[in-house]
C-alpha atoms as a PDB file:
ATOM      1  CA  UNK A   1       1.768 131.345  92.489  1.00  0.00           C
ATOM      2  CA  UNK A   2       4.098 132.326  89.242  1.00  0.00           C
ATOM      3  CA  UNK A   3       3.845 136.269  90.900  1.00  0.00           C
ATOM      4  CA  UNK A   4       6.841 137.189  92.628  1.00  0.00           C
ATOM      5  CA  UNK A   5       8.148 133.892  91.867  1.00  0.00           C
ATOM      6  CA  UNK A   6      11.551 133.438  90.133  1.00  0.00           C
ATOM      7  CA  UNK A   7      12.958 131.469  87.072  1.00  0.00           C
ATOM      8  CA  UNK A   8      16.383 131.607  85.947  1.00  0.00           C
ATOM      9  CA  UNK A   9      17.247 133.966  88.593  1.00  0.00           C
ATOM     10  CA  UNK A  10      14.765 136.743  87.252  1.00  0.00           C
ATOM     11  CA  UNK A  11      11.862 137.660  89.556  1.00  0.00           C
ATOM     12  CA  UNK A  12       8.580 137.419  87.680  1.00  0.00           C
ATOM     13  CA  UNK A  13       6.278 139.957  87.884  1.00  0.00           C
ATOM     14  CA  UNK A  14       3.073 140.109  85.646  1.00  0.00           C
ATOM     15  CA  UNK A  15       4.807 141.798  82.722  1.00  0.00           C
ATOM     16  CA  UNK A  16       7.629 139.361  82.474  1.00  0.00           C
ATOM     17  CA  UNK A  17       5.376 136.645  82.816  1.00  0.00           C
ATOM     18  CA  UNK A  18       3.590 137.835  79.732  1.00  0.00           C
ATOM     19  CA  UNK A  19       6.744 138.213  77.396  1.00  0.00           C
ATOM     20  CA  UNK A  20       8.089 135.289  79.042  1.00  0.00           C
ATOM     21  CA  UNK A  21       4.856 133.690  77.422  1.00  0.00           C
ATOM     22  CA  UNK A  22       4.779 135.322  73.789  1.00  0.00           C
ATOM     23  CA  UNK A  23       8.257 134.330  73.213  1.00  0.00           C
ATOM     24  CA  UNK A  24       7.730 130.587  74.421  1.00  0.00           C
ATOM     25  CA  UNK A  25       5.108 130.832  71.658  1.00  0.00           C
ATOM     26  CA  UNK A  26       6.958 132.785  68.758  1.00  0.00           C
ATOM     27  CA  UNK A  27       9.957 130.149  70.167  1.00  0.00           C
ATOM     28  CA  UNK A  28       7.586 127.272  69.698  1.00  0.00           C
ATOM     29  CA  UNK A  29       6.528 128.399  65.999  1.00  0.00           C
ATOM     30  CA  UNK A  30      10.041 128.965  65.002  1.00  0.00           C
ATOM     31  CA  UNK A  31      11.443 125.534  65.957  1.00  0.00           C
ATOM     32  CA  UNK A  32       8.426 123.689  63.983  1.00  0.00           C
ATOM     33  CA  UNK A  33       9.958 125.644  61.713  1.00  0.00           C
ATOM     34  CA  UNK A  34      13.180 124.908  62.201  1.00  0.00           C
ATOM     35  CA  UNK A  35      12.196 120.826  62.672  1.00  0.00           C
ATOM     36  CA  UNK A  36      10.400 120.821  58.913  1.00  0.00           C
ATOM     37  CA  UNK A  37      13.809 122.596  57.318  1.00  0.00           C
ATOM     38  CA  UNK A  38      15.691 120.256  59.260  1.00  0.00           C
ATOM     39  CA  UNK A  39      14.070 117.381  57.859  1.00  0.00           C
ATOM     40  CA  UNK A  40      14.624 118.502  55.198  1.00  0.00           C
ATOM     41  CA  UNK A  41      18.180 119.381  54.791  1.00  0.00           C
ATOM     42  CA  UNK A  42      18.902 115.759  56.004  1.00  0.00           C
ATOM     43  CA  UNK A  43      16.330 114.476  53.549  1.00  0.00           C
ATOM     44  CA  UNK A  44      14.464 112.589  56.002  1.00  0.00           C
ATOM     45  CA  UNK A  45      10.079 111.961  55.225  1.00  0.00           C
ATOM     46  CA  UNK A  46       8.769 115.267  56.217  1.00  0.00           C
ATOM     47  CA  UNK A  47       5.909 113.942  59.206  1.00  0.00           C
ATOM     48  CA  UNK A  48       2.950 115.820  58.889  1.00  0.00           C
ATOM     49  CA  UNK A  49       2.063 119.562  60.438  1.00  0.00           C
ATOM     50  CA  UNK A  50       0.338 117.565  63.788  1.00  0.00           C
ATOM     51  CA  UNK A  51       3.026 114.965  64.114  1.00  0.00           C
ATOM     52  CA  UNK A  52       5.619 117.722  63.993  1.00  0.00           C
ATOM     53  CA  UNK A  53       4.510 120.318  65.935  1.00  0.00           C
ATOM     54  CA  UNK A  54       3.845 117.403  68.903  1.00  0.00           C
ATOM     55  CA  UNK A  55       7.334 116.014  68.337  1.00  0.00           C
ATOM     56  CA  UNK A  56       9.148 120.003  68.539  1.00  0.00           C
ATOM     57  CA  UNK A  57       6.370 120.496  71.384  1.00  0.00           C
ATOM     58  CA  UNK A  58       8.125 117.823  73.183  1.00  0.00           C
ATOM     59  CA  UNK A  59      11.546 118.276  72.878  1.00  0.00           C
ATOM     60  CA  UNK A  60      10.501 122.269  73.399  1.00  0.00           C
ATOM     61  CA  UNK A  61       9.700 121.291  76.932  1.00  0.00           C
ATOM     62  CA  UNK A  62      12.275 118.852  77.530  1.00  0.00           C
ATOM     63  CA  UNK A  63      15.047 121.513  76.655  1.00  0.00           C
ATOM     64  CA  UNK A  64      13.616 124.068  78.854  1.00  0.00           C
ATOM     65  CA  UNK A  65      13.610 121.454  81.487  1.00  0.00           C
ATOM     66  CA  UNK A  66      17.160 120.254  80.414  1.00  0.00           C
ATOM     67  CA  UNK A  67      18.068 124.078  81.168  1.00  0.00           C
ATOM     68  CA  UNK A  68      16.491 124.757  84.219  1.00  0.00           C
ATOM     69  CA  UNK A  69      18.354 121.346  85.349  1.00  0.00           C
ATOM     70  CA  UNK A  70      21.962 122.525  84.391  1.00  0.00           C
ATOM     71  CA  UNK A  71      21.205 125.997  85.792  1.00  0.00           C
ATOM     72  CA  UNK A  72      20.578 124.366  88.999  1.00  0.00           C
ATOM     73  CA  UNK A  73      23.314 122.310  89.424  1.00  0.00           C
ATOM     74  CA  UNK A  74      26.054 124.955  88.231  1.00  0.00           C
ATOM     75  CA  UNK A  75      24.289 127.855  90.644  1.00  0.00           C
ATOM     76  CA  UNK A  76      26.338 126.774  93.407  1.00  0.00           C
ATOM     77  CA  UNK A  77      29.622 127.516  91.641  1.00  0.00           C
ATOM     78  CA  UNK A  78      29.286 129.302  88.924  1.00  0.00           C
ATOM     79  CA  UNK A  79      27.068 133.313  88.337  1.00  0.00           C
ATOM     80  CA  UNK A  80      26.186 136.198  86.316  1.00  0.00           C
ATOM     81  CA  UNK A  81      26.347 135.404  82.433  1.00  0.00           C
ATOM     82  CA  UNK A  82      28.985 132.294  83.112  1.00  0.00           C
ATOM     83  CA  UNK A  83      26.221 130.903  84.582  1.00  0.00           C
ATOM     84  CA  UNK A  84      23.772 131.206  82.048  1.00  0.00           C
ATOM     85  CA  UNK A  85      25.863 130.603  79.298  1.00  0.00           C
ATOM     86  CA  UNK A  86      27.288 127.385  80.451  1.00  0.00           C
ATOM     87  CA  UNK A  87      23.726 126.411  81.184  1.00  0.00           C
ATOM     88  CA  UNK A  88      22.439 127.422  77.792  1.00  0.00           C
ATOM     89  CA  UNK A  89      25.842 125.336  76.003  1.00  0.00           C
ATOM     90  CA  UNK A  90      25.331 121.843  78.277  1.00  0.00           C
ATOM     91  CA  UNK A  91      21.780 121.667  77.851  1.00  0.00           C
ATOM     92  CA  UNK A  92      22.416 122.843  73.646  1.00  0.00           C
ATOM     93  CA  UNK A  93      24.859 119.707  73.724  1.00  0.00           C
ATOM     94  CA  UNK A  94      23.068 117.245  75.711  1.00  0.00           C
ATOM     95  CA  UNK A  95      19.754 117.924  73.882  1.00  0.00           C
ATOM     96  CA  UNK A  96      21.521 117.438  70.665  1.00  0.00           C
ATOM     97  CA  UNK A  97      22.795 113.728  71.360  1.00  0.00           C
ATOM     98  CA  UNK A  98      19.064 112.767  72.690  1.00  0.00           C
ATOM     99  CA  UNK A  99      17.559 114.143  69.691  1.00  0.00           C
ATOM    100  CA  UNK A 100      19.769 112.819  67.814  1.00  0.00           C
ATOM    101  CA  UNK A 101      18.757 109.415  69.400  1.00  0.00           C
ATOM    102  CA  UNK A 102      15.100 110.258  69.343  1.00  0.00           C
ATOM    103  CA  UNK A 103      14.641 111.121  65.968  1.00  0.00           C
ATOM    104  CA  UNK A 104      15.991 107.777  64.676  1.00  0.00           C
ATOM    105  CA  UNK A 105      12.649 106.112  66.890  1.00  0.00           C
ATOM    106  CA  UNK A 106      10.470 108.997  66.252  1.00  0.00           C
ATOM    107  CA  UNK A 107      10.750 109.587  62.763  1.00  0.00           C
ATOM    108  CA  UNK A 108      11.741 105.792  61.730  1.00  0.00           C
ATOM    109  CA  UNK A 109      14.987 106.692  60.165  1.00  0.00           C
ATOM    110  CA  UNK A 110      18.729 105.246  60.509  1.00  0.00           C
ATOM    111  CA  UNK A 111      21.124 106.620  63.047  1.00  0.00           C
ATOM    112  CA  UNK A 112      23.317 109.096  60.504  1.00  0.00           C
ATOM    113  CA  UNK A 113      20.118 110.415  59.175  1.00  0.00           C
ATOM    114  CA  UNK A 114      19.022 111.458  62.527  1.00  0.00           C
ATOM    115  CA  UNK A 115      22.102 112.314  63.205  1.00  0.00           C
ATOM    116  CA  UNK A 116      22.032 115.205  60.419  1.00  0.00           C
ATOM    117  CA  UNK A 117      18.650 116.192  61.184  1.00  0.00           C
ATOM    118  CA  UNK A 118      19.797 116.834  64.728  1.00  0.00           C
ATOM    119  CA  UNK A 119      22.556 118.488  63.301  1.00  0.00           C
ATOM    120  CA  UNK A 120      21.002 120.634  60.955  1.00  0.00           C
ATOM    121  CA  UNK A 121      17.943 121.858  63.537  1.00  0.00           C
ATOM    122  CA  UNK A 122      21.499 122.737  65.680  1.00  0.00           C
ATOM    123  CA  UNK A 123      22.925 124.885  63.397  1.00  0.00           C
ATOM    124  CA  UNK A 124      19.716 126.833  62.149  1.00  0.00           C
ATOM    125  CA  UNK A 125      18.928 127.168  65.618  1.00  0.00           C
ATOM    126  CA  UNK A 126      22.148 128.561  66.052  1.00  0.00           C
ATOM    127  CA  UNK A 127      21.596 130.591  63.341  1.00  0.00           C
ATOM    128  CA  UNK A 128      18.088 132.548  63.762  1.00  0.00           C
ATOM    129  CA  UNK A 129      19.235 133.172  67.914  1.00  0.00           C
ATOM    130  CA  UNK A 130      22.170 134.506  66.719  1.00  0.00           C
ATOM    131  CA  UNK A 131      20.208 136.870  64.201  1.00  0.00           C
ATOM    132  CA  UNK A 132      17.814 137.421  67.225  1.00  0.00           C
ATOM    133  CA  UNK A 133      20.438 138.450  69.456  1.00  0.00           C
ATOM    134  CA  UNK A 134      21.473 140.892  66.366  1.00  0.00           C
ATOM    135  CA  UNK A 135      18.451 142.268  65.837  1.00  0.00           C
ATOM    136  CA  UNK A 136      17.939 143.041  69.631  1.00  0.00           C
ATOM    137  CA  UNK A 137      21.236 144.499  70.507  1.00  0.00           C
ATOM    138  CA  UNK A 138      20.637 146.732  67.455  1.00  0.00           C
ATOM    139  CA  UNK A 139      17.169 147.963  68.122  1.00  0.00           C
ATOM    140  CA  UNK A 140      18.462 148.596  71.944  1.00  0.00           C
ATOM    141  CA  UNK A 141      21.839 150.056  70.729  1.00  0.00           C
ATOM    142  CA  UNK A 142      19.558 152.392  68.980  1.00  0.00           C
ATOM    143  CA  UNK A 143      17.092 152.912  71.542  1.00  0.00           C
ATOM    144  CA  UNK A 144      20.165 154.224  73.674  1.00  0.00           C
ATOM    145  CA  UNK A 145      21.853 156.533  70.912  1.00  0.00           C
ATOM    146  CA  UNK A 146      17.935 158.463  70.686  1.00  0.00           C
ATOM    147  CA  UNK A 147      18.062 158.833  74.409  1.00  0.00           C
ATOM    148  CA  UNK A 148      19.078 162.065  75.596  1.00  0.00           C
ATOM    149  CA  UNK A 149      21.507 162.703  78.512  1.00  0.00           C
ATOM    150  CA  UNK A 150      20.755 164.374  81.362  1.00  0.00           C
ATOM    151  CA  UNK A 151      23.423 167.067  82.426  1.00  0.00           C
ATOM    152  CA  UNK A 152      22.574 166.696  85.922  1.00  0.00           C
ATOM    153  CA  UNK A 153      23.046 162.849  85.962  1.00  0.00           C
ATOM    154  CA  UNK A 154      26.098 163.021  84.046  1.00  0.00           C
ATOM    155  CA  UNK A 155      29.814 162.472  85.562  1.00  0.00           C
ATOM    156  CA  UNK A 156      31.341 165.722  86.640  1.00  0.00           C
ATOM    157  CA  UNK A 157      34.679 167.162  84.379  1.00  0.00           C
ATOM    158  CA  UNK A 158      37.701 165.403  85.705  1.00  0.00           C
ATOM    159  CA  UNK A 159      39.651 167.843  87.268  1.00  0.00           C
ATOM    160  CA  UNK A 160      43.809 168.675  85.893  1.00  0.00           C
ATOM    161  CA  UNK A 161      45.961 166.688  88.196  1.00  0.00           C
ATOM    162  CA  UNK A 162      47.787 169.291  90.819  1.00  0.00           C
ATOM    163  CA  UNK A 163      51.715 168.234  90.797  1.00  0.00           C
ATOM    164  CA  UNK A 164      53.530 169.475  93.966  1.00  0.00           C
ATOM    165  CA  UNK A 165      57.323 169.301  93.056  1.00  0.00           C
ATOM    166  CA  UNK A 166      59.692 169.825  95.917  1.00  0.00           C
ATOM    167  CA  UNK A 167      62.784 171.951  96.139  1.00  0.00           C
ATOM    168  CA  UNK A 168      65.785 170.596  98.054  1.00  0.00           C
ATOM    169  CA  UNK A 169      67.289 173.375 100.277  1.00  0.00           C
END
């Protein structure tokens, strides 16, 4: 049963199932995406639309898994965003170097050549989360400017500190 159930530490409810589910599509889209530039960048033959989208449907999976399994095994020392991010950089790093290794089988290309295309779907990746992550803290920086305060739920006035000075008799 996925209600109730949790993933990554988050409980998922119905709601967070759903976006959970958009973005693994949108996520999905973007790295087929991200595969074809790669390609090309490394000037590797482009595989067709099918062929790519199974290969980055693939590896899509395997680094979620890849994730899940480094979250595991650093839960016991390691929380909060240490945690995750430590997760997120091992499994980034680990996922590279099989790629890497993949692509020279998958696509029938040397070593160095998969070796750049590994590198170069690295770095765009790199590069669109970290315009995601942008884009997001900007729309919710802004979300939180056009939110009004309540008085009532705002700290109280610090009051003047009182000094007490002593006189010696």
């Amino acid at each position: 049963m996925l209600f109730g159930a949790e993933m990554f530490g988050i409980d998922m409810t119905g709601t967070t199932l759903l976006w959970v589910v958009v973005w693994c599509v949108v996520a999905l889209l973007v790295e087929l995406i991200l595969f074809k530039g790669a390609c090309a960048l490394a000037d590797v033959a482009d595989p067709s639309w099918l062929f790519s989208f199974l290969i980055v449907l693939v590896f899509f999976v395997g680094r979620g898994l890849l994730a899940w399994f480094f979250f595991e095994q650093f839960r016991g020392s390691l929380d909060g965003m240490g945690l995750y991010a430590l997760s997120f950089v091992t499994s980034g790093v680990v996922f590279w170097a099989v790629c890497a290794l993949a692509y020279a089988l998958v696509l029938s290309t040397s070593l160095k050549k998969s070796l750049y295309t590994a590198s170069a779907q690295a770095v765009l990746d790199a590069l669109v989360g970290s315009l995601a992550l942008g884009v997001t803290l900007f729309v919710l920086s802004i979300r939180q400017i056009g939110t009004p305060v309540n008085k009532s739920e705002a700290a109280p006035p610090a009051e003047a500190p009182v000094v007490a000075v002593r006189h010696a008799p």
